[in-house]
C-alpha atoms as a PDB file:
ATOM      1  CA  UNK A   1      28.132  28.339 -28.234  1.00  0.00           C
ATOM      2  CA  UNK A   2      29.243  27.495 -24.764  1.00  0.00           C
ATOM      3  CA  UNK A   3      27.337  26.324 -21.691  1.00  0.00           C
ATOM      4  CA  UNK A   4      25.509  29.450 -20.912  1.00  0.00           C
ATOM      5  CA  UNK A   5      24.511  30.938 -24.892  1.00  0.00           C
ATOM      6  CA  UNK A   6      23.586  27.605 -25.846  1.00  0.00           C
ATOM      7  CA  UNK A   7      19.412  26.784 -25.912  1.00  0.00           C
ATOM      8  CA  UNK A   8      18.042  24.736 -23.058  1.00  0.00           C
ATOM      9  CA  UNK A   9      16.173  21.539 -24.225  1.00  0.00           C
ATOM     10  CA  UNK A  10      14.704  20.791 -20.961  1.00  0.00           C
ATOM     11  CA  UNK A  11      13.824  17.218 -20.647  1.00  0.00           C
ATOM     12  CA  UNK A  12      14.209  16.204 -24.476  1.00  0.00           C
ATOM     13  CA  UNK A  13      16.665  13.482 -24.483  1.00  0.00           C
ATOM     14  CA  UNK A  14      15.329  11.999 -21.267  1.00  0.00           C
ATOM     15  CA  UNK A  15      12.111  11.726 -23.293  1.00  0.00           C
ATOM     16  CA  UNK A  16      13.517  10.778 -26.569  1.00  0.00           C
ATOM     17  CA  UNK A  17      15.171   7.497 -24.000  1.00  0.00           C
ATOM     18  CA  UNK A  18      11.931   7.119 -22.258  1.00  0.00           C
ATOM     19  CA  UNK A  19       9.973   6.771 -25.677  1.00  0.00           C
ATOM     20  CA  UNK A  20      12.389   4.946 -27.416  1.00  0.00           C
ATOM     21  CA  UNK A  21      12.023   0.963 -28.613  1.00  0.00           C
ATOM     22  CA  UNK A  22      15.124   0.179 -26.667  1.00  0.00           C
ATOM     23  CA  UNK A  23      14.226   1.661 -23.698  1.00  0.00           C
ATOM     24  CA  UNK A  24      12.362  -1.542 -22.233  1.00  0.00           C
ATOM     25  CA  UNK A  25      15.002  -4.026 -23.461  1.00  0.00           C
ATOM     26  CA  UNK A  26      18.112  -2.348 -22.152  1.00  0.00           C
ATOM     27  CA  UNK A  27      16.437  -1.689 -18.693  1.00  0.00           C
ATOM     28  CA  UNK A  28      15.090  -5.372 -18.198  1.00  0.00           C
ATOM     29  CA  UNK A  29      18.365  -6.822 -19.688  1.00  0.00           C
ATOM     30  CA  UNK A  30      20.551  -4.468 -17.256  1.00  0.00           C
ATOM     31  CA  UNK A  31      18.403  -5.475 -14.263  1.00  0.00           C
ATOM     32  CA  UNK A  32      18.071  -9.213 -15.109  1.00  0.00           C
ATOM     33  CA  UNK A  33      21.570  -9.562 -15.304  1.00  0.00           C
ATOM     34  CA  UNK A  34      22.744  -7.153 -12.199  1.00  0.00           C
ATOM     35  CA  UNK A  35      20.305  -8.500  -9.979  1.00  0.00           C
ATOM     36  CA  UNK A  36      20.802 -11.962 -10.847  1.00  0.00           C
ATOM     37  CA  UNK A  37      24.408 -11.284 -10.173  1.00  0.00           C
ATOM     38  CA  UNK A  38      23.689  -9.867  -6.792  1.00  0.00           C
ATOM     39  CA  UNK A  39      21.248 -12.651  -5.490  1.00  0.00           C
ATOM     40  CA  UNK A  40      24.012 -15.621  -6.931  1.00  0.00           C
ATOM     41  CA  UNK A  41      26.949 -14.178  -6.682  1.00  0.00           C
ATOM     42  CA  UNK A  42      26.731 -11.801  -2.987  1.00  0.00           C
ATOM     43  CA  UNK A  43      26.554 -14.936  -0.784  1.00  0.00           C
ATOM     44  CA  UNK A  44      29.291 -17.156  -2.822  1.00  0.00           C
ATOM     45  CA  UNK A  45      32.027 -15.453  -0.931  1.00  0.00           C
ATOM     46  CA  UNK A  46      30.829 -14.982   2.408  1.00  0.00           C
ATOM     47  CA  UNK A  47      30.305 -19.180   2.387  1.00  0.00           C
ATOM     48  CA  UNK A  48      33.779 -19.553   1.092  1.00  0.00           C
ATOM     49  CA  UNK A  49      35.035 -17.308   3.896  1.00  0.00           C
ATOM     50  CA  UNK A  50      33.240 -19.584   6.149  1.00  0.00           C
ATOM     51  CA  UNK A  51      34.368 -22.745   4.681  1.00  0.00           C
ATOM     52  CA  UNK A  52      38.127 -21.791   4.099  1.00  0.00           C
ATOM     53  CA  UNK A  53      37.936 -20.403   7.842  1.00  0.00           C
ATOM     54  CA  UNK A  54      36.731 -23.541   9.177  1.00  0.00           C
ATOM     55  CA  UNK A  55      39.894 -25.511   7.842  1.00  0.00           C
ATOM     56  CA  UNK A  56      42.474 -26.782  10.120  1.00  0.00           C
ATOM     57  CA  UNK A  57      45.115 -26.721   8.140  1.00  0.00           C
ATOM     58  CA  UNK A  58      47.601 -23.404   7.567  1.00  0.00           C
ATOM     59  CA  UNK A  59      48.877 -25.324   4.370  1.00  0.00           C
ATOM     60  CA  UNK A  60      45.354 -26.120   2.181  1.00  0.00           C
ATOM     61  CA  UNK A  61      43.855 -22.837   3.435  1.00  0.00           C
ATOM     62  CA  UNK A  62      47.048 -21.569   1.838  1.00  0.00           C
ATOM     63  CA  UNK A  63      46.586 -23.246  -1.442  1.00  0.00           C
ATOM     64  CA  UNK A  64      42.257 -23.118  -1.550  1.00  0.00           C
ATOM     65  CA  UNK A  65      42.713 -19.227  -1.072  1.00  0.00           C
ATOM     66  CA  UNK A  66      45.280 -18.700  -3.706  1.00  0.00           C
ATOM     67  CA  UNK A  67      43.210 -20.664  -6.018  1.00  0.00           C
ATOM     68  CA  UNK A  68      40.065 -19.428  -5.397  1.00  0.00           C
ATOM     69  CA  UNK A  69      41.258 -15.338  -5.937  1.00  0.00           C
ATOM     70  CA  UNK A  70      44.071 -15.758  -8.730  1.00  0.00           C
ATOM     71  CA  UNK A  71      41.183 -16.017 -11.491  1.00  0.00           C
ATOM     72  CA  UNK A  72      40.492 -12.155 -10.374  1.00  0.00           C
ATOM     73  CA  UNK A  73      43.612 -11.308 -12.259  1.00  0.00           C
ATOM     74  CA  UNK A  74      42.926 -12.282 -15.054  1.00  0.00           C
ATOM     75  CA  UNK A  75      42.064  -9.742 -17.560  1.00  0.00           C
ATOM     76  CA  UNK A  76      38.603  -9.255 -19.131  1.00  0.00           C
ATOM     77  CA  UNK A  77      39.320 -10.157 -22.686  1.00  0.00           C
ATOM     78  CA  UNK A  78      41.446 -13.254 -21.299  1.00  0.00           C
ATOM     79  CA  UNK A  79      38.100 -14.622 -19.446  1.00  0.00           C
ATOM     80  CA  UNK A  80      35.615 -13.872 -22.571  1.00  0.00           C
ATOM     81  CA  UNK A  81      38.415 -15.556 -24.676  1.00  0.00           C
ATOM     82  CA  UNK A  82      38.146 -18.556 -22.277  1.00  0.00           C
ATOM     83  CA  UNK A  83      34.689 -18.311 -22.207  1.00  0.00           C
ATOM     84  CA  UNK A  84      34.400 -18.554 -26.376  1.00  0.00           C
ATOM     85  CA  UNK A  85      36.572 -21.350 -26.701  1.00  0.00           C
ATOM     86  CA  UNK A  86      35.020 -23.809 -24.176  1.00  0.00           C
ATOM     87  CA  UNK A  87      31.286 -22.873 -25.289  1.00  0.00           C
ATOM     88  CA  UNK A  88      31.838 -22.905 -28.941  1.00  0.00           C
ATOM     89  CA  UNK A  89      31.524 -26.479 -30.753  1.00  0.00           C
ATOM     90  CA  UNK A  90      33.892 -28.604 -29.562  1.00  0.00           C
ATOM     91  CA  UNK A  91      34.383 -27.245 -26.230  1.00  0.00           C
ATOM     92  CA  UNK A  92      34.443 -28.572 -22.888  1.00  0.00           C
ATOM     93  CA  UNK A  93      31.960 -26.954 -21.682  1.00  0.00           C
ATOM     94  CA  UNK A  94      30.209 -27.264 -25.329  1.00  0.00           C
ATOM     95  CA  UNK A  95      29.819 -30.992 -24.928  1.00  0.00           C
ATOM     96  CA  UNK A  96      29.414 -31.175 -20.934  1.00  0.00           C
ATOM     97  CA  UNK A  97      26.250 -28.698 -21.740  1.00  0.00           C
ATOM     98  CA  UNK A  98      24.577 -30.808 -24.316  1.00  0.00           C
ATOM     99  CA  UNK A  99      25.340 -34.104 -23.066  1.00  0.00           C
ATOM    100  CA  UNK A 100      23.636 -33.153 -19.767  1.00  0.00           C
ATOM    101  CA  UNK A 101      20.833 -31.252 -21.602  1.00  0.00           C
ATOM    102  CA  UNK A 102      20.859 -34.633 -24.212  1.00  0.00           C
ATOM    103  CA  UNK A 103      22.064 -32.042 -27.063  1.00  0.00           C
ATOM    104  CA  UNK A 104      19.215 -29.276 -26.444  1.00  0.00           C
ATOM    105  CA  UNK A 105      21.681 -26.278 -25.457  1.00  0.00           C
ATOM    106  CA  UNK A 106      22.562 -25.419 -29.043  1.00  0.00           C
ATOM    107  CA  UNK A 107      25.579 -23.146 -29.389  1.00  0.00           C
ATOM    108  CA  UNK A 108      25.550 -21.236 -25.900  1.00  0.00           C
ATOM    109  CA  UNK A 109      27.245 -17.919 -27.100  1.00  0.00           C
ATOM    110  CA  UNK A 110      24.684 -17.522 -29.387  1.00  0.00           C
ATOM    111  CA  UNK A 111      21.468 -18.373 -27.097  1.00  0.00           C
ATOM    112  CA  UNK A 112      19.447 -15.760 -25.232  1.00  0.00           C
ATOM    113  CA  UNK A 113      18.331 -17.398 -22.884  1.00  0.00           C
ATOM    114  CA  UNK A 114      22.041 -18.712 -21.868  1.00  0.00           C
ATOM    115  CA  UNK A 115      23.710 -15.339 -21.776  1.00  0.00           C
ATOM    116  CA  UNK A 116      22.854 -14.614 -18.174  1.00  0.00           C
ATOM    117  CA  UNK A 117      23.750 -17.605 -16.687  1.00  0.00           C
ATOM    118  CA  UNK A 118      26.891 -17.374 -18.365  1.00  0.00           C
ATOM    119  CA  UNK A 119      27.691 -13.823 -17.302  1.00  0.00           C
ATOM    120  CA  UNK A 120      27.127 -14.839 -13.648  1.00  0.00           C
ATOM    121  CA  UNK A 121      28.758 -17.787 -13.380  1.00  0.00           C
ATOM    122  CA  UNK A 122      31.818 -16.614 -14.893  1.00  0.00           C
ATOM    123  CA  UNK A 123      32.022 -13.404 -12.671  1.00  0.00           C
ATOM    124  CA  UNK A 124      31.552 -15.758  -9.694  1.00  0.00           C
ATOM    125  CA  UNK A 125      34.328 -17.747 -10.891  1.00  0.00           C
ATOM    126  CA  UNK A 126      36.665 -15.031 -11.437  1.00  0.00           C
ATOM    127  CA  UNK A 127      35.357 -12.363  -8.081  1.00  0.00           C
ATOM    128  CA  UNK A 128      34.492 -14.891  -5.559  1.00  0.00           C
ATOM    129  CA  UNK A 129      37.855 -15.519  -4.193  1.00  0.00           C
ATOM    130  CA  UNK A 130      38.902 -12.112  -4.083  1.00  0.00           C
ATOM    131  CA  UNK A 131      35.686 -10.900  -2.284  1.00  0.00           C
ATOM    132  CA  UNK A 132      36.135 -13.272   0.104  1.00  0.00           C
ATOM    133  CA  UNK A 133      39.494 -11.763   1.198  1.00  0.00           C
ATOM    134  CA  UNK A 134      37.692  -9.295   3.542  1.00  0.00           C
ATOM    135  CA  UNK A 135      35.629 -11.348   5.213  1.00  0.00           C
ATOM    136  CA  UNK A 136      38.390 -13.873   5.921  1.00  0.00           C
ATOM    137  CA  UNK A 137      40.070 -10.819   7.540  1.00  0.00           C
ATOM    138  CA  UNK A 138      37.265 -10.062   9.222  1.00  0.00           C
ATOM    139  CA  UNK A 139      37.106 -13.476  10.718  1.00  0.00           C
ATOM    140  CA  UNK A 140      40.578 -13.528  11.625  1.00  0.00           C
ATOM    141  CA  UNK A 141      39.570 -10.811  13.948  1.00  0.00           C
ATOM    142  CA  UNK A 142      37.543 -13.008  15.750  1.00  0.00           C
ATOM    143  CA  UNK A 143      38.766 -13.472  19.472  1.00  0.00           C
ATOM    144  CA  UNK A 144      40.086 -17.285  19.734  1.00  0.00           C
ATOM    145  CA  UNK A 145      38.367 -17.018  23.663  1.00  0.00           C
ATOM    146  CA  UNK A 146      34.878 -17.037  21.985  1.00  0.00           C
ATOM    147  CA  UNK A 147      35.582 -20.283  19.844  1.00  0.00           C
ATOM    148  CA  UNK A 148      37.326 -21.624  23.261  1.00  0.00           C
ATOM    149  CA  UNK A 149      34.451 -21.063  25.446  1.00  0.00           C
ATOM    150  CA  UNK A 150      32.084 -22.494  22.350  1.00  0.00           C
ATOM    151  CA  UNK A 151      34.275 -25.994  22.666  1.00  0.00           C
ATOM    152  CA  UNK A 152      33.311 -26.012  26.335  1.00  0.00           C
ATOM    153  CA  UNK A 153      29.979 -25.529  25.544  1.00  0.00           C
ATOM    154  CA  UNK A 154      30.209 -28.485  23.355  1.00  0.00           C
ATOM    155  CA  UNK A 155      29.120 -26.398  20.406  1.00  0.00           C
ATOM    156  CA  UNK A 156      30.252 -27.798  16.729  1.00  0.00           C
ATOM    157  CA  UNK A 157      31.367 -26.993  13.990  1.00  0.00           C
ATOM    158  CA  UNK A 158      28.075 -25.902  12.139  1.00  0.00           C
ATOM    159  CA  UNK A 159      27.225 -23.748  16.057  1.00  0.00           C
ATOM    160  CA  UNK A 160      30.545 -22.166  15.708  1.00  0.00           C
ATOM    161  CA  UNK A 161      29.349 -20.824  12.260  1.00  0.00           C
ATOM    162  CA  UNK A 162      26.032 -19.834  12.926  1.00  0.00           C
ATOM    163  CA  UNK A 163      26.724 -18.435  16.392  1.00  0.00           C
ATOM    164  CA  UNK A 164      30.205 -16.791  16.460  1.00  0.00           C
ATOM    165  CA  UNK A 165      31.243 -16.685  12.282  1.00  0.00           C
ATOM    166  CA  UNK A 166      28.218 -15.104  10.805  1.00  0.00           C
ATOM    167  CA  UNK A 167      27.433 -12.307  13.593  1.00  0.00           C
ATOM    168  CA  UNK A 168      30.946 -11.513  13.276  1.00  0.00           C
ATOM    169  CA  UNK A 169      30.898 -11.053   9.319  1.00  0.00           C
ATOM    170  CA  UNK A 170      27.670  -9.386   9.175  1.00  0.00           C
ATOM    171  CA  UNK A 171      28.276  -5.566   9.357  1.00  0.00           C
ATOM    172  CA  UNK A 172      30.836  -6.257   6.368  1.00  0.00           C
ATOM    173  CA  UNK A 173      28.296  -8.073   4.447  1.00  0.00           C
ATOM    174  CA  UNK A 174      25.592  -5.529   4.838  1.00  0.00           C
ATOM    175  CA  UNK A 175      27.876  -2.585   4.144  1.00  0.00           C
ATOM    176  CA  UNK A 176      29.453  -4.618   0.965  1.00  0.00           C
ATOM    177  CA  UNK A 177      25.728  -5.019   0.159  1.00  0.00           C
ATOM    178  CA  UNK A 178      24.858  -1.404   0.505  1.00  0.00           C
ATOM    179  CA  UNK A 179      28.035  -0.865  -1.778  1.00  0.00           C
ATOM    180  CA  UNK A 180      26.802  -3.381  -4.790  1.00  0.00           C
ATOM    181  CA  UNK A 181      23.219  -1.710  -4.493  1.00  0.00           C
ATOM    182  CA  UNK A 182      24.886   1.205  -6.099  1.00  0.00           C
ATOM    183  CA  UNK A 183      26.173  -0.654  -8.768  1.00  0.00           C
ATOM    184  CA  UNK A 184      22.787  -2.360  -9.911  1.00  0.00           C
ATOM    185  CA  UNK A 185      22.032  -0.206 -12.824  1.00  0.00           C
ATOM    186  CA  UNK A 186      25.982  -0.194 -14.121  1.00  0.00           C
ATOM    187  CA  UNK A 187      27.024  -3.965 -14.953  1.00  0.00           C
ATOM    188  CA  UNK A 188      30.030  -4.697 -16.154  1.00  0.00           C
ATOM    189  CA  UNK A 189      30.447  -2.566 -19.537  1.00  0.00           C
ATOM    190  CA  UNK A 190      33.563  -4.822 -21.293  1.00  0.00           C
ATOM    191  CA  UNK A 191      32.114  -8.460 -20.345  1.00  0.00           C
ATOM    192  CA  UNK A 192      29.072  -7.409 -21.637  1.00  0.00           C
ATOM    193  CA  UNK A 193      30.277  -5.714 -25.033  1.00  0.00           C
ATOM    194  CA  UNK A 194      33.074  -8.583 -25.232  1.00  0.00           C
ATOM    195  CA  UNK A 195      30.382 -11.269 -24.828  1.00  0.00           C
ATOM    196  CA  UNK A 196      27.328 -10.144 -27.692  1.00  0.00           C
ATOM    197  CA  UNK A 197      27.146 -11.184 -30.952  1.00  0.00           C
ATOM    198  CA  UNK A 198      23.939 -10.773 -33.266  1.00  0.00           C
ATOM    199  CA  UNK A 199      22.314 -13.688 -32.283  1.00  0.00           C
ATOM    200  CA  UNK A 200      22.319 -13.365 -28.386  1.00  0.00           C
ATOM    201  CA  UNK A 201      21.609  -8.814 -28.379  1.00  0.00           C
ATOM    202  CA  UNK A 202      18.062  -9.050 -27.586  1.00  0.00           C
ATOM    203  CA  UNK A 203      19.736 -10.329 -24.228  1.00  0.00           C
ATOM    204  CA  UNK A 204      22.560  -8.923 -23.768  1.00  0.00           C
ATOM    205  CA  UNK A 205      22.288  -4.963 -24.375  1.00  0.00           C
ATOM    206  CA  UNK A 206      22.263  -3.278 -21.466  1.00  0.00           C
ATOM    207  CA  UNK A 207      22.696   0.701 -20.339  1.00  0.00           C
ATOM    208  CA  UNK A 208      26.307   0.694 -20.661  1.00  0.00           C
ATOM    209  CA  UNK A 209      26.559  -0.638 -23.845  1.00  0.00           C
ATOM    210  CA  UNK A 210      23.697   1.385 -25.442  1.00  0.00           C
ATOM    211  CA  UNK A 211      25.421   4.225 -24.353  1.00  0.00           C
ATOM    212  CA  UNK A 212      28.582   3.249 -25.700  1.00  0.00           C
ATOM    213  CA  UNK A 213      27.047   3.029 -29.405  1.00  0.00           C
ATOM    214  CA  UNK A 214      24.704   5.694 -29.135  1.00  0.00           C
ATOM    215  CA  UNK A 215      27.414   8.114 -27.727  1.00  0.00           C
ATOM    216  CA  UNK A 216      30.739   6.963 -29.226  1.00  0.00           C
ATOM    217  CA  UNK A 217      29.970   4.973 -32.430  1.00  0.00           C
ATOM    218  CA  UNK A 218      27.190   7.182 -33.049  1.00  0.00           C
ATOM    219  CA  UNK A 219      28.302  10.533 -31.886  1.00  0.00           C
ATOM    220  CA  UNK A 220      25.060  11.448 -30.186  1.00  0.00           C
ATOM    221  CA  UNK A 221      26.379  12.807 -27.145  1.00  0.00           C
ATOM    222  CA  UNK A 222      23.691  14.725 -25.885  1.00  0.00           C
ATOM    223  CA  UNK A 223      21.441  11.953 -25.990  1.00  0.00           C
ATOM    224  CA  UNK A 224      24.338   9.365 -24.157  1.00  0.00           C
ATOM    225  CA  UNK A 225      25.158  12.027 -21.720  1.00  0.00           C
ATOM    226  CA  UNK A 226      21.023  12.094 -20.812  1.00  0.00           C
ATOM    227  CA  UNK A 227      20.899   8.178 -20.466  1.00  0.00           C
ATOM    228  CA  UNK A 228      24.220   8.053 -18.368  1.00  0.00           C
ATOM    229  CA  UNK A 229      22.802  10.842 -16.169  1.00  0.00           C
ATOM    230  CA  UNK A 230      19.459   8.798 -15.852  1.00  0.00           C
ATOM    231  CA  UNK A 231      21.177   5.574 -15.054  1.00  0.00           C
ATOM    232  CA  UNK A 232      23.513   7.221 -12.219  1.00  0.00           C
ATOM    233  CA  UNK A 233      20.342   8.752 -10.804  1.00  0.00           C
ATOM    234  CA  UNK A 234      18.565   5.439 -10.081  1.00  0.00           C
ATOM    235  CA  UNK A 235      22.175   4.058  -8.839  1.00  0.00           C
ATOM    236  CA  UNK A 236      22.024   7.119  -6.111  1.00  0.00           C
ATOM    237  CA  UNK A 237      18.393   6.320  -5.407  1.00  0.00           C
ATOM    238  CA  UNK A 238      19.014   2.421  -4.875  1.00  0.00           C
ATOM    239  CA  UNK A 239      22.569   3.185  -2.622  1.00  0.00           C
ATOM    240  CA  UNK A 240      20.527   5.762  -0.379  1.00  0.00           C
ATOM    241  CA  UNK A 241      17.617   3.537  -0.162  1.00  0.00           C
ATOM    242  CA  UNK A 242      19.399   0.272   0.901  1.00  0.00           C
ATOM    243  CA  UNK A 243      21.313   2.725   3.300  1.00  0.00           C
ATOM    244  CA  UNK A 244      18.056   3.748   4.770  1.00  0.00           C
ATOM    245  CA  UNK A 245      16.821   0.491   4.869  1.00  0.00           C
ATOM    246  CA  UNK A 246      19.939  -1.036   6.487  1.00  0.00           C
ATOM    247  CA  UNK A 247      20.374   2.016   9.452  1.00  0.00           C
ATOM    248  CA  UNK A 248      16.752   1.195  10.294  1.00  0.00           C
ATOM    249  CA  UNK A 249      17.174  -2.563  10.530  1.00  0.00           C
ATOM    250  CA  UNK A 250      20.131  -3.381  12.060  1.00  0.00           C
ATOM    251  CA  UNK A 251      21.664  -0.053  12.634  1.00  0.00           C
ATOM    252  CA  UNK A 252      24.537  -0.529   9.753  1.00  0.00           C
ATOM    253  CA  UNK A 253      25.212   1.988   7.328  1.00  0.00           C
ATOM    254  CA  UNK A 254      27.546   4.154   5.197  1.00  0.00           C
ATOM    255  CA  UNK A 255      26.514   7.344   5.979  1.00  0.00           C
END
C-alpha cells in the first residue's frame, strides 16, 4: 500500500525488541565484545607507532611495518579459516592453549567464554599494523629541531616519547577515538557470523547478526529495519557524546 496508505504501528517493533528474550543477550554480547575491542585493541597501534618510530634503522622499520599491516589484507573468511584450523584439535594454537592451561581450555571455537578473546586478538593481529600507518605519518611530521634540542637537553629515549611523540600523536588518537565510539554498537557483522557455531551463540550473537536472521533468513523486515534503526541511534548518541566530551577536554573534535 505504499508509504503514505499504509497503517502506522507507532513504536511496535521497537517494543516487540525491547520485550523480547534476546534482547539482553545480543546487547551485552555486542557491547562485551566492541568495548573490549576498543579498550585492547585502540592503544596497540599507537605503541607500535611509537616503537617502529623509535628505530634507527630505514631497513627493519621497512620490514616490521610491512609485516605488521599485510595481515589487514587478508580477507575475512581467510582469517576465520586460519582461526578454525589452529584452534580446532590438533592445532597450534589448540595444544599451546591447553598445555599452558594444563588441558583445561577444551575446544576453543566451541567455548563461550573464549569467543571474545578470540575475536579481539585476532582483529588486533590483522588491524594493528594498518592503524598504525597514520600515526607513523603523523610522527613523521614531527620537526627533527624538537628531537635535536631534546638530545641537548640530555633527554632519552623513553623523554623523547613521552614529551615530543605522544603530544604530537594525540589529536589523531582522540579524533580516531571519537571515530570508533561510533562504531560501538556495530561490530564486525562477517567475523562474527563466520566465527558461531551452536555451542559458543549464547556468546557470540550480537545486533548485526540478529538482524541478519531475523530480517533476511526470516523475512521479518519490519521488525530488522526497527532494531537496525535502534542500534544506529545509540551509535549517533555515543559519536556526539564522545565529541562533546572530547571539545570540552582538550578542545579536539569532529564537528
Amino acid at each position: 500500500m505504499g508509504i503514505f496508505k499504509s497503517p502506522w504501528v507507532g513504536m511496535e517493533q521497537f517494543k516487540r525488541f525491547f520485550d523480547s528474550y534476546q534482547f539482553k543477550t545480543v546487547i551485552t554480547n555486542t557491547l562485551k565484545i566492541s568495548l573490549s575491542n576498543l579498550v585492547f585493541g585502540f592503544p596497540v597501534p599507537i605503541l607500535l607507532a611509537l616503537m617502529i618510530n623509535q628505530l634507527n634503522f630505514t631497513k627493519l622499520k621497512k620490514v616490521l611495518q610491512t609485516a605488521t599491516y599485510a595481515p589487514h589484507f587478508i580477507s575475512i573468511p581467510a582469517v576465520v579459516g586460519m582461526i578454525v584450523i589452529m584452534l580446532s584439535p590438533g592445532g597450534l594454537l589448540y595444544n599451546l592453549l591447553n598445555w599452558v592451561t594444563n588441558g583445561k581450555a577444551g575446544i576453543p571455537m566451541g567455548s563461550e567464554k573464549w569467543f571474545c578473546p578470540i575475536f579481539v586478538i585476532s582483529e588486533i593481529w590483522q588491524h594493528a599494523g594498518w592503524d598504525a600507518i597514520i600515526y607513523i605519518a603523523t610522527l613523521t611530521s614531527v620537526s627533527p629541531d624538537l628531537y635535536e634540542a631534546a638530545e641537548i637537553d640530555g633527554a632519552g629515549k623513553l623523554q623523547k616519547i613521552l614529551y615530543i611523540d605522544i603530544p604530537s600523536i594525540l589529536p589523531t588518537a582522540v579524533v580516531l577515538l571519537i571515530m570508533n565510539s561510533g562504531r560501538i554498537m556495530s561490530v564486525g557483522f562477517e567475523k562474527v557470523l563466520l566465527m558461531q557455531n551452536p555451542m559458543n551463540i549464547s556468546a557470540s550473537e550480537i545486533i548485526s547478526t540478529y538482524v541478519y536472521k531475523t530480517g533476511l533468513i526470516g523475512m521479518e523486515y519490519s521488525y530488522s529495519a526497527a532494531i537496525g534503526l535502534f542500534n544506529s541511534i545509540i551509535n549517533l548518541i555515543l559519536i556526539l557524546s564522545v565529541n562533546g566530551i572530547a571539545k570540552r577536554a582538550g578542545n579536539v573534535s569532529l564537528l
